[in-house]
PDB file of N, CA and C in Angstrom:
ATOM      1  N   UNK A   1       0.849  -1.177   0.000  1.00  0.00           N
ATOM      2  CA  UNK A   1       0.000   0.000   0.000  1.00  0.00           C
ATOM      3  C   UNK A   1       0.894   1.238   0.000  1.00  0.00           C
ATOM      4  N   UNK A   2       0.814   2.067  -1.355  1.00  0.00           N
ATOM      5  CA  UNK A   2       1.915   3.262  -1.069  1.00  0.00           C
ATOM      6  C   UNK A   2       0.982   4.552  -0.056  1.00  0.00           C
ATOM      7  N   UNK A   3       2.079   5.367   0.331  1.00  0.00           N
ATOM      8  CA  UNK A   3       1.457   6.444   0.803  1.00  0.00           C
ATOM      9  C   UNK A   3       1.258   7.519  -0.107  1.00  0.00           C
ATOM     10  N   UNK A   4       0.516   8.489   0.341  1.00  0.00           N
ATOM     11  CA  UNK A   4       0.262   9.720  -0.668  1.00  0.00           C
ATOM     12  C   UNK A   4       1.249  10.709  -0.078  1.00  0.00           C
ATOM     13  N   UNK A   5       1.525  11.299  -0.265  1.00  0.00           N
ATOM     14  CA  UNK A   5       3.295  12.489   0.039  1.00  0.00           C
ATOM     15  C   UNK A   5       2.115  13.553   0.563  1.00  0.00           C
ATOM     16  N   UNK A   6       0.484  13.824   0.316  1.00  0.00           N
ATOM     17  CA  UNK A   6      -0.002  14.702   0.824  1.00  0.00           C
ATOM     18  C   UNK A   6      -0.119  14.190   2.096  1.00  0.00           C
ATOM     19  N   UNK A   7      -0.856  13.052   2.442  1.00  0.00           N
ATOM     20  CA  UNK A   7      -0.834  12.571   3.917  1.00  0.00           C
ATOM     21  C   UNK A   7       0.573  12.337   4.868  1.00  0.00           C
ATOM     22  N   UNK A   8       1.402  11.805   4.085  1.00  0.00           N
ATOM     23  CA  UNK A   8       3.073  11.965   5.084  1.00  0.00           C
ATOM     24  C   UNK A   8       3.296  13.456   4.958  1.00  0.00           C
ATOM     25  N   UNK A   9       2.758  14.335   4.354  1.00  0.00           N
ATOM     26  CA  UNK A   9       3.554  16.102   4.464  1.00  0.00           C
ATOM     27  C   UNK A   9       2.540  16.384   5.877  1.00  0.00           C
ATOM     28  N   UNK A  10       1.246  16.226   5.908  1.00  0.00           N
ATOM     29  CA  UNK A  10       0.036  16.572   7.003  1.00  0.00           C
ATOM     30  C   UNK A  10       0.714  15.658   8.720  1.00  0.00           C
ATOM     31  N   UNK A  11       0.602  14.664   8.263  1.00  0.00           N
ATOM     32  CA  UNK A  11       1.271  13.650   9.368  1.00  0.00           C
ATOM     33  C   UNK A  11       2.732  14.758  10.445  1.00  0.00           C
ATOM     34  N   UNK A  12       3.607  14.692   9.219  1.00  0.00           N
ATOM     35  CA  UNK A  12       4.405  15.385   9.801  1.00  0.00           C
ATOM     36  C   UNK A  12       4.853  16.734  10.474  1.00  0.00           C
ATOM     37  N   UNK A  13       3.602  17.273   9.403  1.00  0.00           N
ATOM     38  CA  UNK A  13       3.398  18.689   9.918  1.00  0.00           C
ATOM     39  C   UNK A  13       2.928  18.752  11.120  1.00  0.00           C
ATOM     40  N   UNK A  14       2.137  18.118  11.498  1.00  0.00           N
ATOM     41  CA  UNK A  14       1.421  17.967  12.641  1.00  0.00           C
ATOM     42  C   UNK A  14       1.907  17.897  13.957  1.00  0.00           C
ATOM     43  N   UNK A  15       3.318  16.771  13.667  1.00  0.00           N
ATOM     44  CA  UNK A  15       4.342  16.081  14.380  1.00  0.00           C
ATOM     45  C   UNK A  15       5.306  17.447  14.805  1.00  0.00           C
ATOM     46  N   UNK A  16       5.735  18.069  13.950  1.00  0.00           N
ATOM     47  CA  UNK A  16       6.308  19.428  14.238  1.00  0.00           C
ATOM     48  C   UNK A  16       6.031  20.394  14.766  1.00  0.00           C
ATOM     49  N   UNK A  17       4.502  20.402  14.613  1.00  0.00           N
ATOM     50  CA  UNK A  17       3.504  21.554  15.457  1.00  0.00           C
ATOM     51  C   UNK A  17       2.935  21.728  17.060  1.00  0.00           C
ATOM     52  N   UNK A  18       3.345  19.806  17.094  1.00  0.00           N
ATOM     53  CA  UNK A  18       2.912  19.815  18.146  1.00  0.00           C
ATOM     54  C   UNK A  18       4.256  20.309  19.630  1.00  0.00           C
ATOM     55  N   UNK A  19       5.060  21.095  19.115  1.00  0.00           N
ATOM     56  CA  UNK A  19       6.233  21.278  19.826  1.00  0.00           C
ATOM     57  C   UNK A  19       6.076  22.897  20.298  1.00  0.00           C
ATOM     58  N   UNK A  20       5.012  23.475  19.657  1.00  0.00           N
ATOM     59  CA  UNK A  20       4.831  24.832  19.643  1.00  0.00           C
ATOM     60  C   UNK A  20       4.474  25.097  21.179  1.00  0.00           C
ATOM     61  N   UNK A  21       2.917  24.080  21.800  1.00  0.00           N
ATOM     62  CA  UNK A  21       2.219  24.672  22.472  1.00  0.00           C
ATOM     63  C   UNK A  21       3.922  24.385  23.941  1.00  0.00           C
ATOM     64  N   UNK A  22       4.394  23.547  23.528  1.00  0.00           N
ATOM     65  CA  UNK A  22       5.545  23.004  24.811  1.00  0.00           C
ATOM     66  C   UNK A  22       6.452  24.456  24.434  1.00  0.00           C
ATOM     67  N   UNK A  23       6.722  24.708  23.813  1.00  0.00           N
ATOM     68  CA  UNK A  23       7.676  25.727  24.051  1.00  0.00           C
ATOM     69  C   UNK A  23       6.944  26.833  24.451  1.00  0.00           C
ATOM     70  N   UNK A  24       5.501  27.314  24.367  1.00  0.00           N
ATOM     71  CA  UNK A  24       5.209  28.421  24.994  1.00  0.00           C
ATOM     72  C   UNK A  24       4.784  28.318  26.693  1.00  0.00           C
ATOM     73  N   UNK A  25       4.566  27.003  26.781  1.00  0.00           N
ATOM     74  CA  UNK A  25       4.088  26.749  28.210  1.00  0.00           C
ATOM     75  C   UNK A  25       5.976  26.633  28.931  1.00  0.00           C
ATOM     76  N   UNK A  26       6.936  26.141  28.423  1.00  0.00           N
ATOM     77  CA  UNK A  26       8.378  26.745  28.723  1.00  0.00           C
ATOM     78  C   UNK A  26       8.677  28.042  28.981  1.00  0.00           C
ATOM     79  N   UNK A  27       8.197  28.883  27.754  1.00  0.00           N
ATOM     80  CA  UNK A  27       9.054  30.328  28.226  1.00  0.00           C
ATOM     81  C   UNK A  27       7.958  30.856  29.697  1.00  0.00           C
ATOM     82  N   UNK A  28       6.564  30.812  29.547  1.00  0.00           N
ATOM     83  CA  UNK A  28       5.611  31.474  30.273  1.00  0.00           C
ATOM     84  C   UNK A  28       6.280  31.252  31.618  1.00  0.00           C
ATOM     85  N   UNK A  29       6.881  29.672  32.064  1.00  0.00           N
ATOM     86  CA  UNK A  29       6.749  29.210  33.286  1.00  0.00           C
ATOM     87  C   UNK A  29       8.283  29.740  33.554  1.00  0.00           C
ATOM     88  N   UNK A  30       9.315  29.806  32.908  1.00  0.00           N
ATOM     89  CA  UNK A  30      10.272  31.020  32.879  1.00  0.00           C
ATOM     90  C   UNK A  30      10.316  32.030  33.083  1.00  0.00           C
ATOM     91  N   UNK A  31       9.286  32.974  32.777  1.00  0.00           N
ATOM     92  CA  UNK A  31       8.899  34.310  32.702  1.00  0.00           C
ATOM     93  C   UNK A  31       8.321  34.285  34.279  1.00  0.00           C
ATOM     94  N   UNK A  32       7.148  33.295  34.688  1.00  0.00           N
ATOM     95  CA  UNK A  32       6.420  33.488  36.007  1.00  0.00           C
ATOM     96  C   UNK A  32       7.684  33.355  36.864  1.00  0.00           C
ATOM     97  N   UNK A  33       8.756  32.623  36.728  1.00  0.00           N
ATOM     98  CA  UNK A  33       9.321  32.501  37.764  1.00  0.00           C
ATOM     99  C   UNK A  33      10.441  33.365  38.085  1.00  0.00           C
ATOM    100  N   UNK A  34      10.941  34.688  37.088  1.00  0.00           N
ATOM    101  CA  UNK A  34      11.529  35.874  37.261  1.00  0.00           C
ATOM    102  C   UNK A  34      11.273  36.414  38.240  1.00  0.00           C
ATOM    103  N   UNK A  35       9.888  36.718  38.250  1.00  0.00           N
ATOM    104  CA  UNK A  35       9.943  37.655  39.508  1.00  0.00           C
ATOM    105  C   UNK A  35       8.421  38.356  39.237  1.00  0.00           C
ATOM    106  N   UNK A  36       8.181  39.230  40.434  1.00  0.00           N
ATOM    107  CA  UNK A  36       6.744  39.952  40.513  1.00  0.00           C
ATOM    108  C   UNK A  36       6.162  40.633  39.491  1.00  0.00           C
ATOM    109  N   UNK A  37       7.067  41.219  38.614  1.00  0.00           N
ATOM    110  CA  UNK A  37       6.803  41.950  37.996  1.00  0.00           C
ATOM    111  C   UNK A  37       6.216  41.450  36.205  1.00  0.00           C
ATOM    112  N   UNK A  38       6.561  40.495  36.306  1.00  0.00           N
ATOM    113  CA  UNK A  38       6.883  39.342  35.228  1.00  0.00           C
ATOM    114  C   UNK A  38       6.089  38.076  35.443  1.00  0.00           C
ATOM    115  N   UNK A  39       5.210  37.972  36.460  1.00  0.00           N
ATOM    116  CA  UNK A  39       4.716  36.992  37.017  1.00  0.00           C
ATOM    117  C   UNK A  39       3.477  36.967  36.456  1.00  0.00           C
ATOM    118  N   UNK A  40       2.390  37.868  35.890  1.00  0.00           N
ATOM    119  CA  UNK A  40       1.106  37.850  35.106  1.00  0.00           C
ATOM    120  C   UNK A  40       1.457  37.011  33.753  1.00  0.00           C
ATOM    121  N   UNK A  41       2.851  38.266  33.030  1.00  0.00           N
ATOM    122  CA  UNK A  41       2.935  37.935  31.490  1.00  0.00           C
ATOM    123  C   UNK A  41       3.050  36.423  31.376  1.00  0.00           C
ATOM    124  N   UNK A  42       3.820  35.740  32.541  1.00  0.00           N
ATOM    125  CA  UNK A  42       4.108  34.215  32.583  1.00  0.00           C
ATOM    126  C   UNK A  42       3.065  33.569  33.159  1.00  0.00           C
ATOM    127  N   UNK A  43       2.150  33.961  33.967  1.00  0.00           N
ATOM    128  CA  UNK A  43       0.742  33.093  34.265  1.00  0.00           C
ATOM    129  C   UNK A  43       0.139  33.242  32.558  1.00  0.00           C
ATOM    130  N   UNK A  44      -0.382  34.611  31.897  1.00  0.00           N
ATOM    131  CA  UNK A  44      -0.838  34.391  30.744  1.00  0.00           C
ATOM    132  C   UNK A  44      -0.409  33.766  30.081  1.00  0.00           C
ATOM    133  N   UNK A  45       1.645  33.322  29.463  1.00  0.00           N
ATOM    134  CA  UNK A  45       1.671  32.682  28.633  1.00  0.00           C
ATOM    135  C   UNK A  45       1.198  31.062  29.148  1.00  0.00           C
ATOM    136  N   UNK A  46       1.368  30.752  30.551  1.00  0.00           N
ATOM    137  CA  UNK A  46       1.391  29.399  30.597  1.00  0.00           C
ATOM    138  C   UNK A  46      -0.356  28.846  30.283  1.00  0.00           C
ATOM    139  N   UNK A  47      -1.009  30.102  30.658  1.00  0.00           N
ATOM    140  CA  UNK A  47      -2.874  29.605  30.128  1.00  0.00           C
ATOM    141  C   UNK A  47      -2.924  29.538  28.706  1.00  0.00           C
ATOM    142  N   UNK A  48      -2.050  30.590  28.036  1.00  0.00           N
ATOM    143  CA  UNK A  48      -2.179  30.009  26.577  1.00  0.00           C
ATOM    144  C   UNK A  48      -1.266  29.283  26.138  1.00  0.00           C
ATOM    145  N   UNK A  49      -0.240  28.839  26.462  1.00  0.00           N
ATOM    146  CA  UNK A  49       0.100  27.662  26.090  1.00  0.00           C
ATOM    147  C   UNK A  49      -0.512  26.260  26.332  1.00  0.00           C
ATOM    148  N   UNK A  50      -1.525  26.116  27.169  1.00  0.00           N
ATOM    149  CA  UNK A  50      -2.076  25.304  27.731  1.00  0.00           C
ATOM    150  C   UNK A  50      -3.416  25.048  26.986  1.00  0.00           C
ATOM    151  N   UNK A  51      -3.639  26.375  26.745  1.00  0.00           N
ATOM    152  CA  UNK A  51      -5.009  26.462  25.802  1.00  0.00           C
ATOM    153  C   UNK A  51      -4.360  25.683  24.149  1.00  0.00           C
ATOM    154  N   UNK A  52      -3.588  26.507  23.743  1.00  0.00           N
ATOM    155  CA  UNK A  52      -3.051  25.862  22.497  1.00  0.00           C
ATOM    156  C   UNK A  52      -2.489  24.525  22.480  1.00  0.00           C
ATOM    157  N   UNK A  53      -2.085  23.862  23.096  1.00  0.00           N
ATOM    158  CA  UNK A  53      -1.844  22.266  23.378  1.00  0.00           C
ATOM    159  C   UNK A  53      -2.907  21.673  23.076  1.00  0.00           C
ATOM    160  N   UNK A  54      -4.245  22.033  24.264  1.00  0.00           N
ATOM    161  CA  UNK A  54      -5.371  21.132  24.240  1.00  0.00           C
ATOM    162  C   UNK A  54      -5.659  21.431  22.937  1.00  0.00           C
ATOM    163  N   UNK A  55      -6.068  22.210  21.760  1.00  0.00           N
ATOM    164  CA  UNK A  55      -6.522  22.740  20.745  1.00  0.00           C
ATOM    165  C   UNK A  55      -5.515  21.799  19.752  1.00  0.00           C
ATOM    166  N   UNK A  56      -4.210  21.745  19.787  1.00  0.00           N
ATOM    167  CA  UNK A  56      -3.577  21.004  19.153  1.00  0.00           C
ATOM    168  C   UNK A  56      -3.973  19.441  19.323  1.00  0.00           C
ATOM    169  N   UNK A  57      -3.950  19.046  20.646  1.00  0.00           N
ATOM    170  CA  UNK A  57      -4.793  17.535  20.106  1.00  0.00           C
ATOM    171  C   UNK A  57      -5.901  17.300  19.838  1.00  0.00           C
ATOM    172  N   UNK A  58      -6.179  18.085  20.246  1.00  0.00           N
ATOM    173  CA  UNK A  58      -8.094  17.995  19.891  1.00  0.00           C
ATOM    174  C   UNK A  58      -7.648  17.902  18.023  1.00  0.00           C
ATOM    175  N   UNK A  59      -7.420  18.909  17.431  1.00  0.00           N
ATOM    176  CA  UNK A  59      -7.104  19.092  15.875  1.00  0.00           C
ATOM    177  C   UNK A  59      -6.295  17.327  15.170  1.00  0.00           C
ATOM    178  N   UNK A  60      -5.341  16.703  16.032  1.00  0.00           N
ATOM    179  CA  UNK A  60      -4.307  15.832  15.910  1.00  0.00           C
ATOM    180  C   UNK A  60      -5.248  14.616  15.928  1.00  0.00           C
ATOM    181  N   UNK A  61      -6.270  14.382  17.097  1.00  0.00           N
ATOM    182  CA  UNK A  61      -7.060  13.233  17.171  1.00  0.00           C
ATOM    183  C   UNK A  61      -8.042  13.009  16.110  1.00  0.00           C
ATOM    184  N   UNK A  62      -8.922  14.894  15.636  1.00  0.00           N
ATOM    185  CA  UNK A  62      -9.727  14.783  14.718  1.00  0.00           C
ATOM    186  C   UNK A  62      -8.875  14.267  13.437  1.00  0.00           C
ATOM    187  N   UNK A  63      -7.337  14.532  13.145  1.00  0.00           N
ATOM    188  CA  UNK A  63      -7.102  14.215  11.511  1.00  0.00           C
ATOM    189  C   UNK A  63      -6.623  13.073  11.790  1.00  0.00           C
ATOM    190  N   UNK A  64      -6.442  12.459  13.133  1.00  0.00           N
ATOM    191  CA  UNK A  64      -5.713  11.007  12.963  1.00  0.00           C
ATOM    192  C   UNK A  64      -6.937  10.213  12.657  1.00  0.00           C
ATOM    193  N   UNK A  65      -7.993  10.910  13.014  1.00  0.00           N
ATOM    194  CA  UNK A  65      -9.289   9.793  12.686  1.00  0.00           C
ATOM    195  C   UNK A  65      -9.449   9.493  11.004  1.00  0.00           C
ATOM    196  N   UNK A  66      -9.306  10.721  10.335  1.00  0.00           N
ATOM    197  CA  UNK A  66      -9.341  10.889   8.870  1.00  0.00           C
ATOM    198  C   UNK A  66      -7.783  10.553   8.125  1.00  0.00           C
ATOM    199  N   UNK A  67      -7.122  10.186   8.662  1.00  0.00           N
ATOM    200  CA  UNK A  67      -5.502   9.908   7.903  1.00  0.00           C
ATOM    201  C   UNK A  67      -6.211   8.451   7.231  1.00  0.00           C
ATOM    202  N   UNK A  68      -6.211   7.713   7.973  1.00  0.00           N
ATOM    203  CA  UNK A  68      -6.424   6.620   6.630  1.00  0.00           C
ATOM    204  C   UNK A  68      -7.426   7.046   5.295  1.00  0.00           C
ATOM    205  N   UNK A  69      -7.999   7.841   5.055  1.00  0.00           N
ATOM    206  CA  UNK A  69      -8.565   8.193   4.059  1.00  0.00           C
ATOM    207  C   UNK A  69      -7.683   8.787   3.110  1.00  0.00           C
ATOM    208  N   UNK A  70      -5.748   9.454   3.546  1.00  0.00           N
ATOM    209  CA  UNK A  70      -5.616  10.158   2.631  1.00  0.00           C
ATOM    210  C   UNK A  70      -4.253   9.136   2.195  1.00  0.00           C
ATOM    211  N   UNK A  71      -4.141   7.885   2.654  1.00  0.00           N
ATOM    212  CA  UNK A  71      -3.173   7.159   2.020  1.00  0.00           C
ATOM    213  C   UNK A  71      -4.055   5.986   0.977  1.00  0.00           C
TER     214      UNK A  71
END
């Protein structure tokens, strides 16, 4: 069974993307732990990094359901 190069480009993209929401929930929890002054901007990034994670698998589970359709 070959693959389609559109479904291994999506697959992987995906695989790469999912590194985004970890690096923003990194710097945020960096930032909170500077100091007082710096301690909101790093509570906000770590809620949206947290927000964008869940959003990323939610997106990852819906196309893993549909990947066998595109090989």
């Amino acid at each position: 069974m070959a693959s389609s190069p559109v479904g291994v480009a999506i697959v992987l993209g995906l695989i790469f993307q999912l590194g985004l929401p970890m690096r923003a929930l990194r710097t945020g929890w960096a930032v909170a732990a500077q100091g007082n002054a710096d301690r909101k901007l790093g509570i906000l990034g770590l809620i949206v990094g947290a927000i964008a994670g869940l959003l990323q698998l939610a997106l990852l589970a819906a196309l893993l359901l549909g990947i066998p359709a595109l090989f």
